[in-house]
PDB file of N, CA and C in Angstrom:
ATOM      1  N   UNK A   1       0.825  -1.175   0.000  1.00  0.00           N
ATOM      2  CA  UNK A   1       0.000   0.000   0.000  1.00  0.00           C
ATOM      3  C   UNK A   1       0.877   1.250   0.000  1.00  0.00           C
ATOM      4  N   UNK A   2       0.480   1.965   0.318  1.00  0.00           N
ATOM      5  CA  UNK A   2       0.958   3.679  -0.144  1.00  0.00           C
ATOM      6  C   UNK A   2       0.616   4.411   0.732  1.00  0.00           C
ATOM      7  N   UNK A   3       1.032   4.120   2.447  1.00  0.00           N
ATOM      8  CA  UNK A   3       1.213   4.943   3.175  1.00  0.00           C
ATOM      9  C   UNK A   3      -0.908   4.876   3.880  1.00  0.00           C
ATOM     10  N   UNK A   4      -0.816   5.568   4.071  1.00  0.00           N
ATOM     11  CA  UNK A   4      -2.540   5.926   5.100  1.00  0.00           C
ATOM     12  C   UNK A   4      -2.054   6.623   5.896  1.00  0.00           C
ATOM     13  N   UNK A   5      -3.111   6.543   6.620  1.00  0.00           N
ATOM     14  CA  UNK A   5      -2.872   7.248   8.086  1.00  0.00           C
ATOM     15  C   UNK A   5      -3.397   8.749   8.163  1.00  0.00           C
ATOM     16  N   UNK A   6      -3.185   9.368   9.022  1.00  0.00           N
ATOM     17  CA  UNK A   6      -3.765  10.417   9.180  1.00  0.00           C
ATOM     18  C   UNK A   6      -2.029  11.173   9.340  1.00  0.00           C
ATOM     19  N   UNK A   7      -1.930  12.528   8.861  1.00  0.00           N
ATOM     20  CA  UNK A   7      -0.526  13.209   9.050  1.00  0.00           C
ATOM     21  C   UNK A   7      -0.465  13.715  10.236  1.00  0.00           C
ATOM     22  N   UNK A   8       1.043  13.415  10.696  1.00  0.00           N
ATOM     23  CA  UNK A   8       0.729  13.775  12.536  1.00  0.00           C
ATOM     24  C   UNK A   8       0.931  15.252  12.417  1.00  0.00           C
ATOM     25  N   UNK A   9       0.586  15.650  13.672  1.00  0.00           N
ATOM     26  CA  UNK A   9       0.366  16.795  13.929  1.00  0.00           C
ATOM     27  C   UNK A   9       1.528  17.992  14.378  1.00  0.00           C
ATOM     28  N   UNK A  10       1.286  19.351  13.660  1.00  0.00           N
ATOM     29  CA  UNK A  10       3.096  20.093  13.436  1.00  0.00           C
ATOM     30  C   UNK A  10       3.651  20.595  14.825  1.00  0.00           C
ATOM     31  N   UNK A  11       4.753  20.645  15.116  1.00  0.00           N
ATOM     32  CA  UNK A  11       5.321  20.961  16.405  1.00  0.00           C
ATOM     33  C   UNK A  11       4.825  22.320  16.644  1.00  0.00           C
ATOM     34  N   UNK A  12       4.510  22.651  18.604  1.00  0.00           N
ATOM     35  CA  UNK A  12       4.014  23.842  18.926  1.00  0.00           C
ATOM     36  C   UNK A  12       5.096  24.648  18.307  1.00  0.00           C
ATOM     37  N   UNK A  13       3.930  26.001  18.416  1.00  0.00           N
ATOM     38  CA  UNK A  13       5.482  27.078  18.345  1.00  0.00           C
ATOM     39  C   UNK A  13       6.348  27.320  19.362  1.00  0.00           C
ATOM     40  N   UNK A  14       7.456  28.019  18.798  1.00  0.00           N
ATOM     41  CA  UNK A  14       8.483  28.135  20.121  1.00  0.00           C
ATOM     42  C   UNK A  14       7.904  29.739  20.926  1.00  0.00           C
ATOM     43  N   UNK A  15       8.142  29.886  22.555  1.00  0.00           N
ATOM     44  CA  UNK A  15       7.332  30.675  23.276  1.00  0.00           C
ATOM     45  C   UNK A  15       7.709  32.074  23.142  1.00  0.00           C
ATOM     46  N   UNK A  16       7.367  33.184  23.031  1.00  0.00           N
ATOM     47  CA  UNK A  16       7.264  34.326  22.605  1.00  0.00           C
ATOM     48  C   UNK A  16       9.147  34.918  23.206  1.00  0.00           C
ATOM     49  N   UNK A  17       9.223  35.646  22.869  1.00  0.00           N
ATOM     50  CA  UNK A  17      11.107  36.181  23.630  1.00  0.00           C
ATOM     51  C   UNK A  17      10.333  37.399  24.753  1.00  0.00           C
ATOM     52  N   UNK A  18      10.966  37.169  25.552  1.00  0.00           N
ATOM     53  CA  UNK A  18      11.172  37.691  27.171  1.00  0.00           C
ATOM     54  C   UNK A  18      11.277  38.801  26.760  1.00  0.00           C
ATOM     55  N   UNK A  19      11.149  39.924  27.664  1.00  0.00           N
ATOM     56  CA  UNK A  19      11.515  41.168  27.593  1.00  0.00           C
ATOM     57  C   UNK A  19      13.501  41.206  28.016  1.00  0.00           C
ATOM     58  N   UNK A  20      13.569  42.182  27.350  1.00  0.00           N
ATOM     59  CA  UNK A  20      15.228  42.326  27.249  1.00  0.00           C
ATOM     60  C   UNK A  20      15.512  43.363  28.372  1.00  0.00           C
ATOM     61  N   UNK A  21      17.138  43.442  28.803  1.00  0.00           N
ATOM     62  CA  UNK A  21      17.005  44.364  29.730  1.00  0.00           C
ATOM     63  C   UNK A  21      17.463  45.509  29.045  1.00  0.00           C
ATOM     64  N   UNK A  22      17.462  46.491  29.673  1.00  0.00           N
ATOM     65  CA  UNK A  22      16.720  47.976  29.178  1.00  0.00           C
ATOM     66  C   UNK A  22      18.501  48.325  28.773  1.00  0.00           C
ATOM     67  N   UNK A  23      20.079  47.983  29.632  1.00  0.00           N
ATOM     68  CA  UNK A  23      21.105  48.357  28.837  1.00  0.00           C
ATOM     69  C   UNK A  23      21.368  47.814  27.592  1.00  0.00           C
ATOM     70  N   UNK A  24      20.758  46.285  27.564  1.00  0.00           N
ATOM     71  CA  UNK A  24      20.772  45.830  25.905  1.00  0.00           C
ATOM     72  C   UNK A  24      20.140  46.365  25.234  1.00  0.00           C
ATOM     73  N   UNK A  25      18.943  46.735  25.066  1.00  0.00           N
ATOM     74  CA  UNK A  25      17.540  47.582  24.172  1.00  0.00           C
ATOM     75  C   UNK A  25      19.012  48.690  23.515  1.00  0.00           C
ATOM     76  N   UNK A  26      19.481  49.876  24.687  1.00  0.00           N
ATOM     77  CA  UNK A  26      20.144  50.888  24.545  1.00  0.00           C
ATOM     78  C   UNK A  26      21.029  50.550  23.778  1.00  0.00           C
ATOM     79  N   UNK A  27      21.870  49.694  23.873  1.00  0.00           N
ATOM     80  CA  UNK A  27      23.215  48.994  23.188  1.00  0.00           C
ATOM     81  C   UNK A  27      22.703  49.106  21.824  1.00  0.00           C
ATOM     82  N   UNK A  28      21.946  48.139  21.452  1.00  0.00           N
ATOM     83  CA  UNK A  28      21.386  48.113  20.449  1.00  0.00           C
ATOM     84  C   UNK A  28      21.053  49.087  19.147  1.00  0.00           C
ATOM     85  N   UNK A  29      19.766  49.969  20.168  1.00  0.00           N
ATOM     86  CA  UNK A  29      19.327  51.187  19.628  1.00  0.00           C
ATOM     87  C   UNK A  29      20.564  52.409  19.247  1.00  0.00           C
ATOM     88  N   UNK A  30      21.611  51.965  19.923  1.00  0.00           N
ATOM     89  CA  UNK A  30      22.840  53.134  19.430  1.00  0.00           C
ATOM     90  C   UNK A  30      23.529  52.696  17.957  1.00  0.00           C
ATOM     91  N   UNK A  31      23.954  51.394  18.385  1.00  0.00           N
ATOM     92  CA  UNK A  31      24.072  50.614  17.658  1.00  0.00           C
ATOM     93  C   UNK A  31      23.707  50.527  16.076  1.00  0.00           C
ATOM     94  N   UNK A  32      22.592  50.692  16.352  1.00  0.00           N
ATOM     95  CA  UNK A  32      21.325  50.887  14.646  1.00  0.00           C
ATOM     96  C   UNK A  32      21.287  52.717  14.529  1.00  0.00           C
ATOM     97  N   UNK A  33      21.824  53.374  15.091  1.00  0.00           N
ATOM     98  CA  UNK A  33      21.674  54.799  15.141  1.00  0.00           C
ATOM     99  C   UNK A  33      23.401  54.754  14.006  1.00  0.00           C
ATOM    100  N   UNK A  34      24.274  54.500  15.029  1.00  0.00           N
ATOM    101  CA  UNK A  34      25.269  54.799  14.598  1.00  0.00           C
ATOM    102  C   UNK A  34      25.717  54.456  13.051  1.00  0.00           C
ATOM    103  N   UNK A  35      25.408  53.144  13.041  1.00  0.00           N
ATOM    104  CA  UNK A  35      25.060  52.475  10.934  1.00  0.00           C
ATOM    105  C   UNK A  35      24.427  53.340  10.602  1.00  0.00           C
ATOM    106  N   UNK A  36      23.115  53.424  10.994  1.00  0.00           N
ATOM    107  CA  UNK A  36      22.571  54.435   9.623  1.00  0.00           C
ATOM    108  C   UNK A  36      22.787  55.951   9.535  1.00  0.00           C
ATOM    109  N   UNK A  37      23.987  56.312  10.575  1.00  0.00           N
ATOM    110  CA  UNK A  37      24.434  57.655  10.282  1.00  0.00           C
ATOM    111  C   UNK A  37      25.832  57.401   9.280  1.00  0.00           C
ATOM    112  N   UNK A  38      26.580  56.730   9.647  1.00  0.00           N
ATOM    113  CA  UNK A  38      27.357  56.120   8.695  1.00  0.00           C
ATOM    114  C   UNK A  38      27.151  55.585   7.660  1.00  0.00           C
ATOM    115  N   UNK A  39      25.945  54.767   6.985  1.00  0.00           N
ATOM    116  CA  UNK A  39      25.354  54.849   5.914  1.00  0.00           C
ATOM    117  C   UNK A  39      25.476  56.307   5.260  1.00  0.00           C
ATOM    118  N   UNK A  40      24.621  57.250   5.756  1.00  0.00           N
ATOM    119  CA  UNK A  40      24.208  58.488   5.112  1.00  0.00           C
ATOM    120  C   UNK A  40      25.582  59.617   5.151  1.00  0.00           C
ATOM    121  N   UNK A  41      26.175  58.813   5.918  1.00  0.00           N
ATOM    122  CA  UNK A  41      27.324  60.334   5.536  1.00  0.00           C
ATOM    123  C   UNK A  41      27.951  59.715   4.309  1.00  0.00           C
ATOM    124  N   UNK A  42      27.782  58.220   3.327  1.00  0.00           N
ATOM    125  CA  UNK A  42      28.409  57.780   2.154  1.00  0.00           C
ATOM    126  C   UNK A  42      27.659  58.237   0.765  1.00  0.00           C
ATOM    127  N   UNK A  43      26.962  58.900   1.161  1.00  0.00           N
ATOM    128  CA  UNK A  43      25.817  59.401  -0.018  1.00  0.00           C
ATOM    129  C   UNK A  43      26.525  61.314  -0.364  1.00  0.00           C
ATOM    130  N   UNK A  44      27.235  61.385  -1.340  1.00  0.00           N
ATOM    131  CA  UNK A  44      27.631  62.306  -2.468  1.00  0.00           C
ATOM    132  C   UNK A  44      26.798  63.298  -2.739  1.00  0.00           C
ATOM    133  N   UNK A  45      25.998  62.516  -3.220  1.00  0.00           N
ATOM    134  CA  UNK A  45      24.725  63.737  -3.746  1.00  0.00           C
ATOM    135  C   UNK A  45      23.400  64.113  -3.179  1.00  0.00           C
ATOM    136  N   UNK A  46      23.193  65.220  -3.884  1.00  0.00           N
ATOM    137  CA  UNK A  46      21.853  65.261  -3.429  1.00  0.00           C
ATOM    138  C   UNK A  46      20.616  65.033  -3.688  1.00  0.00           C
ATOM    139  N   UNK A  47      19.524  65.101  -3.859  1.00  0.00           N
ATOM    140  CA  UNK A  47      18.215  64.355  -4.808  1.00  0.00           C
ATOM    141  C   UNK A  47      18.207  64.536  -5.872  1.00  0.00           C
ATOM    142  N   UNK A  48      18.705  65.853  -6.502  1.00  0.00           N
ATOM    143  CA  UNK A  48      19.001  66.172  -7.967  1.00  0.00           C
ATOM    144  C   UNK A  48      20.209  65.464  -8.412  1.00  0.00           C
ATOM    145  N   UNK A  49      20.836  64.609  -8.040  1.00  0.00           N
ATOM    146  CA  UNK A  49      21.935  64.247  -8.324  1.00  0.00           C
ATOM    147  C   UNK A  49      22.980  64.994  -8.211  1.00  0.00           C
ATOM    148  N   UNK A  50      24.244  65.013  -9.260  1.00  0.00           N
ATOM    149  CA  UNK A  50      25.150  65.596  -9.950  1.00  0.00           C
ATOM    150  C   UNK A  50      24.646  66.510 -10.797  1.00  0.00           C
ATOM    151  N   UNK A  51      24.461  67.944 -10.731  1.00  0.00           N
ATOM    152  CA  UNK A  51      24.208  69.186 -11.579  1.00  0.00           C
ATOM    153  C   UNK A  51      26.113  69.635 -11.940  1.00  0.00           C
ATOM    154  N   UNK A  52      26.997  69.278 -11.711  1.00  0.00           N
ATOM    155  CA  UNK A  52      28.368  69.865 -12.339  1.00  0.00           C
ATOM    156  C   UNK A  52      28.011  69.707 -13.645  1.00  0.00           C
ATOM    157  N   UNK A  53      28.643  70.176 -14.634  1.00  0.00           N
ATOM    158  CA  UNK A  53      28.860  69.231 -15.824  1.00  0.00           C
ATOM    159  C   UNK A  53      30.365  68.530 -15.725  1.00  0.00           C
ATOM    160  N   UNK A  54      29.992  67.331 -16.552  1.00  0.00           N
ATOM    161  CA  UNK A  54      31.011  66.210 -16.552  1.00  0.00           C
ATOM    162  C   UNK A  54      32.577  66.971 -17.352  1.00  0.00           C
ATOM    163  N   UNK A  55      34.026  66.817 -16.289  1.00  0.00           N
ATOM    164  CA  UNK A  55      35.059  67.071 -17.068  1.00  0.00           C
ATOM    165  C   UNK A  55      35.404  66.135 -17.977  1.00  0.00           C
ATOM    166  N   UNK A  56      35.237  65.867 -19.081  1.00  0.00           N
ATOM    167  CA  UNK A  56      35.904  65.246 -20.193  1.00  0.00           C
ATOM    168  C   UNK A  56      37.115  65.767 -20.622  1.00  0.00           C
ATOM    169  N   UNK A  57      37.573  64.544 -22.053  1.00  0.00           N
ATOM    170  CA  UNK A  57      39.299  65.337 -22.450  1.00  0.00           C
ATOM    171  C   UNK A  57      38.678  64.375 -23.113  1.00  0.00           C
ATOM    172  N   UNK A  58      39.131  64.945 -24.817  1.00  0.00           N
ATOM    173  CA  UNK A  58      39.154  64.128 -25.785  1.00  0.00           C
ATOM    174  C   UNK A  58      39.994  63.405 -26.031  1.00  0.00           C
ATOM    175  N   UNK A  59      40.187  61.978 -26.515  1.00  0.00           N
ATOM    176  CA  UNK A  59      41.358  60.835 -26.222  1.00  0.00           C
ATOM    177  C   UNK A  59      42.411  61.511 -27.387  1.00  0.00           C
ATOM    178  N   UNK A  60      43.836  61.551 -27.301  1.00  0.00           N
ATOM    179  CA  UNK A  60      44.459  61.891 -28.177  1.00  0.00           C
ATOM    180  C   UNK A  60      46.048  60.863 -28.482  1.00  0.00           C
ATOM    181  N   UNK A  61      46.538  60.171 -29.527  1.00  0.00           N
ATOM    182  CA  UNK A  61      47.724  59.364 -29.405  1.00  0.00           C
ATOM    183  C   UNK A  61      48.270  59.506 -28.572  1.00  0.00           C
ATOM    184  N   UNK A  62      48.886  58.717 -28.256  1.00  0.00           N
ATOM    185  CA  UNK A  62      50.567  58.816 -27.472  1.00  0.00           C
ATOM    186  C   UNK A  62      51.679  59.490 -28.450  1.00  0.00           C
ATOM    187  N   UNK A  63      52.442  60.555 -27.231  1.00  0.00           N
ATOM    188  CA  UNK A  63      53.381  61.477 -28.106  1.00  0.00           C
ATOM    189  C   UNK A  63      53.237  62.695 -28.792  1.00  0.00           C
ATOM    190  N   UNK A  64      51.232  62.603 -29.204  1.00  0.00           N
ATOM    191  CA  UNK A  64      51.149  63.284 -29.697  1.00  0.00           C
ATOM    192  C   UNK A  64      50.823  64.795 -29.256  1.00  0.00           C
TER     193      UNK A  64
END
């Protein structure tokens, strides 16, 4: 035959997480402060982008 039965039944969930203590929360929360100020000080531009115009140089031989 090919199995029967009824499918057993799925494991409880695991129990909710405890409250944390309040110097970890802080740790943390600086933590996620300090990245995303360091994120944003890597950002160049501004919403308009780049308004310079681009320095180019036209390619010219060697020597020449």
């Amino acid at each position: 035959m090919c199995g029967g039965g009824s499918p057993s039944a799925p494991p409880a969930p695991p129990p909710p997480p405890e409250q944390q203590d309040a110097g970890v929360v802080a740790a943390r929360d600086s933590e996620n402060m300090r990245r995303r100020m360091a994120a944003s000080n890597t950002i160049l531009t501004g919403p308009q982008g780049v308004t310079a115009p681009a320095t180019t140089s036209v390619k010219t031989l060697l020597g020449q």
